[in-house]
Protein backbone atom coordinates (compact mmCIF):
# COMPACT_ATOMS: atom_id res chain seq x y z
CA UNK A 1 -5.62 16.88 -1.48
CA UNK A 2 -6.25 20.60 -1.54
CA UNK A 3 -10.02 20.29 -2.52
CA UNK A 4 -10.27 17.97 0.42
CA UNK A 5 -8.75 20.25 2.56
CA UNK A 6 -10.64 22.97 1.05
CA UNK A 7 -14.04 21.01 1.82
CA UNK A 8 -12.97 20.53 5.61
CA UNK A 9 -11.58 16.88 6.20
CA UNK A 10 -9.75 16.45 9.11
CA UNK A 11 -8.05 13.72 7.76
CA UNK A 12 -6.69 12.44 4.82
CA UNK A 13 -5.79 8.89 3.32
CA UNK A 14 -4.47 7.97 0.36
CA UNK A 15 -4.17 5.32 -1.71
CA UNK A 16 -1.94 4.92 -5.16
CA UNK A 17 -0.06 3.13 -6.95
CA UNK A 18 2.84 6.29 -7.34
CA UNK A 19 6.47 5.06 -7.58
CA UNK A 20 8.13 2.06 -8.59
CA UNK A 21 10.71 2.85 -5.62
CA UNK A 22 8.29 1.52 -3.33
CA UNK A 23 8.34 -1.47 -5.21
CA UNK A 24 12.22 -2.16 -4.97
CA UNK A 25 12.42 -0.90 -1.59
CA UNK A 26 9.50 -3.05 -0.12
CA UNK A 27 8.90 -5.40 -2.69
CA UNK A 28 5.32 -6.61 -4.58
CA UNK A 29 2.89 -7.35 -1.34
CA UNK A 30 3.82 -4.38 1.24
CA UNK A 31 2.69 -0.62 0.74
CA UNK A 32 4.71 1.88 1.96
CA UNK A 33 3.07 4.61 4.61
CA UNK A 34 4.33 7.87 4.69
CA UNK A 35 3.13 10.71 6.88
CA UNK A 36 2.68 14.29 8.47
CA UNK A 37 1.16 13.03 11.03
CA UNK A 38 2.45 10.08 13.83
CA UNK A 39 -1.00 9.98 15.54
CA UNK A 40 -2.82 8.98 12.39
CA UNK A 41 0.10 6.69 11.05
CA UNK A 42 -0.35 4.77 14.32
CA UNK A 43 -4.35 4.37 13.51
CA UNK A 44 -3.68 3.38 10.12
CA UNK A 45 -0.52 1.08 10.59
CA UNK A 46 -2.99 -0.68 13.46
CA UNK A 47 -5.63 -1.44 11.25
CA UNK A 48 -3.73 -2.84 7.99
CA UNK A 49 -2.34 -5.37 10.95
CA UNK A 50 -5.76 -6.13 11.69
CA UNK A 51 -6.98 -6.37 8.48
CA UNK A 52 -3.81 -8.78 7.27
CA UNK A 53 -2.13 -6.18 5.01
CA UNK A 54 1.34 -5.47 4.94
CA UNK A 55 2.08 -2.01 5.46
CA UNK A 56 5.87 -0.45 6.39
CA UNK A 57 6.48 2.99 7.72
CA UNK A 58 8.93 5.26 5.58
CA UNK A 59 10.51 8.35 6.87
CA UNK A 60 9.37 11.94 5.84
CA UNK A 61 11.91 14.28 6.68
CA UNK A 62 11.78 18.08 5.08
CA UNK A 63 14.74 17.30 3.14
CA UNK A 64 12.54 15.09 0.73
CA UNK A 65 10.32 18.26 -0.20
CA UNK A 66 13.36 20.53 -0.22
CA UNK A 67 14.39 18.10 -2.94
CA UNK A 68 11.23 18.67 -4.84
CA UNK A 69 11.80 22.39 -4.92
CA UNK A 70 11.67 23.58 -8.64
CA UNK A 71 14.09 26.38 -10.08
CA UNK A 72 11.03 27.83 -12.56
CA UNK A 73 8.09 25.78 -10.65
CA UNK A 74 7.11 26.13 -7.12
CA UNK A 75 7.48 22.31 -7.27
CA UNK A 76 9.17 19.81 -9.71
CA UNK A 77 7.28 16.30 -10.90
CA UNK A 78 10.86 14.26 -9.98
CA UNK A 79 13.91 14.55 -8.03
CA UNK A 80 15.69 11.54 -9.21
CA UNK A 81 15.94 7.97 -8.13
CA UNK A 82 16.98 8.31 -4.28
CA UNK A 83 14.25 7.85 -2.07
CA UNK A 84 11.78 8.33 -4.83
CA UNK A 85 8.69 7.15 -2.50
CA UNK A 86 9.30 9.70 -0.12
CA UNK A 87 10.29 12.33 -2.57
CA UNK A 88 6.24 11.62 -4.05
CA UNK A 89 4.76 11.70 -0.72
CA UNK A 90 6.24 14.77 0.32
CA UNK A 91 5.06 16.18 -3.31
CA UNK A 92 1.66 14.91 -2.45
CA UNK A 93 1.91 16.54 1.33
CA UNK A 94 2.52 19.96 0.12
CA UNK A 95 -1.43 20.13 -1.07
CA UNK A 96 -2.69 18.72 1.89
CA UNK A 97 -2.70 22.48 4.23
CA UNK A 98 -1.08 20.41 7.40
CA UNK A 99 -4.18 17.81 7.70
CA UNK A 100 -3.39 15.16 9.38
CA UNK A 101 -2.42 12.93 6.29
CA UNK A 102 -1.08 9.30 5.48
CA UNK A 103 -0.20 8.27 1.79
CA UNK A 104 -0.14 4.76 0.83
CA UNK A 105 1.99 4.17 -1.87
CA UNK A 106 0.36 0.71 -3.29
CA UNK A 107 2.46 0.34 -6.01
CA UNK A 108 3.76 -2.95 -5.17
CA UNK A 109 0.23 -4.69 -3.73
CA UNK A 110 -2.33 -3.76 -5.98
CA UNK A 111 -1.57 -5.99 -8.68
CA UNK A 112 -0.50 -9.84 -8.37
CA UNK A 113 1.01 -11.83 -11.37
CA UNK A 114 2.71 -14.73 -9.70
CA UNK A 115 1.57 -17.89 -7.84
CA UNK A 116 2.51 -17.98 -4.21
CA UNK A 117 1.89 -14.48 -3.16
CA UNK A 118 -0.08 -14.51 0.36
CA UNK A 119 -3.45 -16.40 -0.02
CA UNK A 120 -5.25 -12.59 0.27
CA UNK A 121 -4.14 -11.43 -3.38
CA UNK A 122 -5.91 -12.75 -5.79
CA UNK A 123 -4.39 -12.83 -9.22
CA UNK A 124 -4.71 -9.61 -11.39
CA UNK A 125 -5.75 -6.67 -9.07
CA UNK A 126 -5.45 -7.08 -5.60
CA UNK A 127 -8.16 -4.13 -4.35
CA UNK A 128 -5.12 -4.17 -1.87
CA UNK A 129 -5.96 -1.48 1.04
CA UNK A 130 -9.82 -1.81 0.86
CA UNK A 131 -10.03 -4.14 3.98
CA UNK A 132 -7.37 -1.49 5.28
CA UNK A 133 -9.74 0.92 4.92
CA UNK A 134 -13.46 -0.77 6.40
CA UNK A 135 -10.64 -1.88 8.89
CA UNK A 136 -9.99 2.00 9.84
CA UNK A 137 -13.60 3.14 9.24
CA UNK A 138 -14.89 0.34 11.89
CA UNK A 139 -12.24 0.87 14.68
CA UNK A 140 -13.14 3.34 17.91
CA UNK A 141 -11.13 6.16 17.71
């Protein structure tokens, strides 16, 4: 985050596969979205519609980061189990300088190990957000 801030990107996206709260609050085939900025949320939500991935909105609200305030450290690696996506997120957003930012936490998606799961995942990994992403890249403004 802060080298691509650093090297001038006016946004950010980012993909991984971070908490397993993500996972028991959206289950294995949605990614949660979390945000500093509405505009860009809006873009991105748009195109995993259009490109057939499940995507849900989480709140960011400051009292996630204040959570991830450290006693010795600046910022601590875990703030227990409540709202542990969100808690991540906001960890990640502190490196990002206030660019216009959306994490995807993938955790869930981007691996499939049961029959049934929507006919897009393939077993094994899912490369779940890459037609998210062409999606995104490809759309006007």
């Amino acid at each position: 985050m802060a080298f691509a801030t650093r090297e001038g990107a006016t946004e950010i996206i980012d993909l991984a596969t971070l908490t397993g709260s993500c996972v028991i609050a959206l289950g294995d085939y949605t990614a949660g979205l979390m945000t500093n900025n509405q505009a860009l949320a809006e873009r991105v939500l748009r195109a995993a519609a259009l490109a057939g991935e499940q995507v849900w909105q989480l709140p960011m609200y400051p009292e996630f980061l204040d959570a991830m305030r450290g006693e010795i450290s600046d910022l601590k690696n875990s703030a227990g189990r409540q709202a542990g996506a969100e808690r991540a997120a906001a960890f990640i957003g502190e490196f990002t300088g206030g660019t216009p930012w959306v994490h995807l936490d993938i955790a869930g998606p981007s691996y499939c190990e049961e029959r049934g799961a929507p006919p897009y995942m393939a077993m094994g990994g899912t490369g779940f957000g890459v037609r998210l992403l062409l999606r995104y890249l490809s759309s006007p403004g």
